[in-house]
Protein backbone atom coordinates (compact mmCIF):
# COMPACT_ATOMS: atom_id res chain seq x y z
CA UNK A 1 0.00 0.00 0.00
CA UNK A 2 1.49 3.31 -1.03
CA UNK A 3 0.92 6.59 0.29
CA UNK A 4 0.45 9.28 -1.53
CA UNK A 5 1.68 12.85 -0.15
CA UNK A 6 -0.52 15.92 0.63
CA UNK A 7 -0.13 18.16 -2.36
CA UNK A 8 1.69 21.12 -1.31
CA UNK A 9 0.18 24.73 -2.56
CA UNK A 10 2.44 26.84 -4.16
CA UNK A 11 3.37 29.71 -2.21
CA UNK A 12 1.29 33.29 -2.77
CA UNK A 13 3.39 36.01 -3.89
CA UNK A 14 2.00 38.39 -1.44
CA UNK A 15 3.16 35.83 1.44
CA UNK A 16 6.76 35.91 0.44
CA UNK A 17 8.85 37.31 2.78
CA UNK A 18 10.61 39.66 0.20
CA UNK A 19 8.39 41.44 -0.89
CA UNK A 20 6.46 44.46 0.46
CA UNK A 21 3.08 43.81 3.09
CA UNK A 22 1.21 47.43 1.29
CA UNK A 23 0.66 48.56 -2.01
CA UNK A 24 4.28 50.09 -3.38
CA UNK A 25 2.06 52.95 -4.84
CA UNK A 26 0.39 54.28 -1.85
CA UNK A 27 1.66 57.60 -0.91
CA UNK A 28 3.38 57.26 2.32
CA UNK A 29 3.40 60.77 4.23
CA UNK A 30 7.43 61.65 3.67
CA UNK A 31 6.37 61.98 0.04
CA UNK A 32 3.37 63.61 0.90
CA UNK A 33 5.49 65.99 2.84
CA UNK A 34 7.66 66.31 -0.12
CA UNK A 35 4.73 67.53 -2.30
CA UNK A 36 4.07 70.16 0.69
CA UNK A 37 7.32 71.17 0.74
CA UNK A 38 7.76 71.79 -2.91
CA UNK A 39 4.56 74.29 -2.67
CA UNK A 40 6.74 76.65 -1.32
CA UNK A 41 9.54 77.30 -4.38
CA UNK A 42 6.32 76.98 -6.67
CA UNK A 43 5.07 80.15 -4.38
CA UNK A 44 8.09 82.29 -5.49
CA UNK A 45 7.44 81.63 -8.72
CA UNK A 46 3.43 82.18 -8.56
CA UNK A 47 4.68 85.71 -6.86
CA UNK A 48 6.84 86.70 -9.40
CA UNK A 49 4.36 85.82 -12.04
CA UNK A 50 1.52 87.45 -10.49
CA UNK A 51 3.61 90.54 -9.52
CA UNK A 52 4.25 90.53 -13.68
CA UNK A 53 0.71 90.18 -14.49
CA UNK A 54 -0.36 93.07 -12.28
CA UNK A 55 2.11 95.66 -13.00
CA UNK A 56 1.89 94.88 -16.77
CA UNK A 57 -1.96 95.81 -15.93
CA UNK A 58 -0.93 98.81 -14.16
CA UNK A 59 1.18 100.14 -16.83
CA UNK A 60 -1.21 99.10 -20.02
CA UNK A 61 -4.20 100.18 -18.25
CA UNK A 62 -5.73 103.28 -16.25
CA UNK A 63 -2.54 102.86 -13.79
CA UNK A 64 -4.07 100.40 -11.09
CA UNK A 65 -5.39 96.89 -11.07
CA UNK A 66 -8.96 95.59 -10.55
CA UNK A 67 -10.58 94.23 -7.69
CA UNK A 68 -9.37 90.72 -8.27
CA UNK A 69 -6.13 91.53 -7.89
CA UNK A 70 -6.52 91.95 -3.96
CA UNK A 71 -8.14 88.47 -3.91
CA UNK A 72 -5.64 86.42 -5.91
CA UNK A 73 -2.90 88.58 -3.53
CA UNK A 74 -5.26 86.87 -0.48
CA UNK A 75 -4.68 83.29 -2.38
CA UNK A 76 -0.93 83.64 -2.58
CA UNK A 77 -0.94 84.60 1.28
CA UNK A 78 -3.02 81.44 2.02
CA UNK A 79 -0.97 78.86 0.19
CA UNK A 80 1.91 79.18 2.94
CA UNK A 81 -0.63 78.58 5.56
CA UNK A 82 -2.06 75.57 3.49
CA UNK A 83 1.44 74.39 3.22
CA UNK A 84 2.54 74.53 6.57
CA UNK A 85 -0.84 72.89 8.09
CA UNK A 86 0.09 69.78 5.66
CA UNK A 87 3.37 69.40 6.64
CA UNK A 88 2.87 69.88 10.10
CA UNK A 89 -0.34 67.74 10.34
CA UNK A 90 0.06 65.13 12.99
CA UNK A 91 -0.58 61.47 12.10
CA UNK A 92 -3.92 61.13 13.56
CA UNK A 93 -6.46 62.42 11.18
CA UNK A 94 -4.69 60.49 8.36
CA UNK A 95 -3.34 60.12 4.93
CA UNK A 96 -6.38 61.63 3.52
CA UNK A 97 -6.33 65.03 5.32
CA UNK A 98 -2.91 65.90 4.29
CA UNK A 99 -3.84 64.83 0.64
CA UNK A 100 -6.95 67.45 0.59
CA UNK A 101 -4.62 70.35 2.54
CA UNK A 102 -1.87 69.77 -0.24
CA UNK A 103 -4.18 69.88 -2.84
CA UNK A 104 -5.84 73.38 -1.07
CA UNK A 105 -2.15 74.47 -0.99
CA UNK A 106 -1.44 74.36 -4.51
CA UNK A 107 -5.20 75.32 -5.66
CA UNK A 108 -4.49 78.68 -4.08
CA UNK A 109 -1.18 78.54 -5.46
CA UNK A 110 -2.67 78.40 -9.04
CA UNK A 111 -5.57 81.36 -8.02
CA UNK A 112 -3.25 83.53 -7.52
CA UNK A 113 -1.87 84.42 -10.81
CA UNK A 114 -5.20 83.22 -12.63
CA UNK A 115 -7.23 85.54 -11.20
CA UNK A 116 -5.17 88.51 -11.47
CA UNK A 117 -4.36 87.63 -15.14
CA UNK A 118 -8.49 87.49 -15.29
CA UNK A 119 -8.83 90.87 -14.16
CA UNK A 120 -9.34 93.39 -16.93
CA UNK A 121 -10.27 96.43 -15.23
């Protein structure tokens, strides 16, 4: 009488002890913190640019800027603050809060120099 043995299972990949438990894509918060981080040389840049767009307005025009101008200037001063909440965000509320304050950050970031470039008064 012969026994035959138990067939054996291959192994899962996701059990193998080389590779990594979560999904490799997932942003992690140091890259999230990255993305806040980089907000801030983008915000020289989106100053420059809107400091540009206004005094080219200035000059072409009647000599001053419209009213959006003082609201894109209010965007530019809230992107920092955006910035700094997602860096400095503790670990508690998650993943997903830091995600929707960097995406704030560079929303304003963008306003700025959009809606002074849509100002035609």
């Amino acid at each position: 009488m012969t026994t035959s043995a138990p067939p054996t299972a291959p192994v899962p990949a996701a059990t193998s002890p080389d590779l990594p438990d979560g999904d490799p894509f997932a942003p992690s918060k140091a890259a999230l913190r990255v993305f806040a981080l980089l907000g801030f040389p983008l915000l020289a840049v989106a100053w420059v640019l809107f400091a540009v767009i206004v005094l080219n307005q200035a000059y072409s025009g009647d000599g001053a800027s419209g009213p959006l101008a003082g609201a894109a200037q209010v965007a530019l001063m809230l992107s920092p603050v955006a910035g700094l909440v997602s860096f400095c965000l503790p670990d508690t509320p998650g993943l997903r809060a830091r995600r929707i304050t960097i995406w704030i950050q560079y929303a304003l970031l963008v306003a700025g120099p959009v809606l002074a470039a849509v100002d035609f008064s």
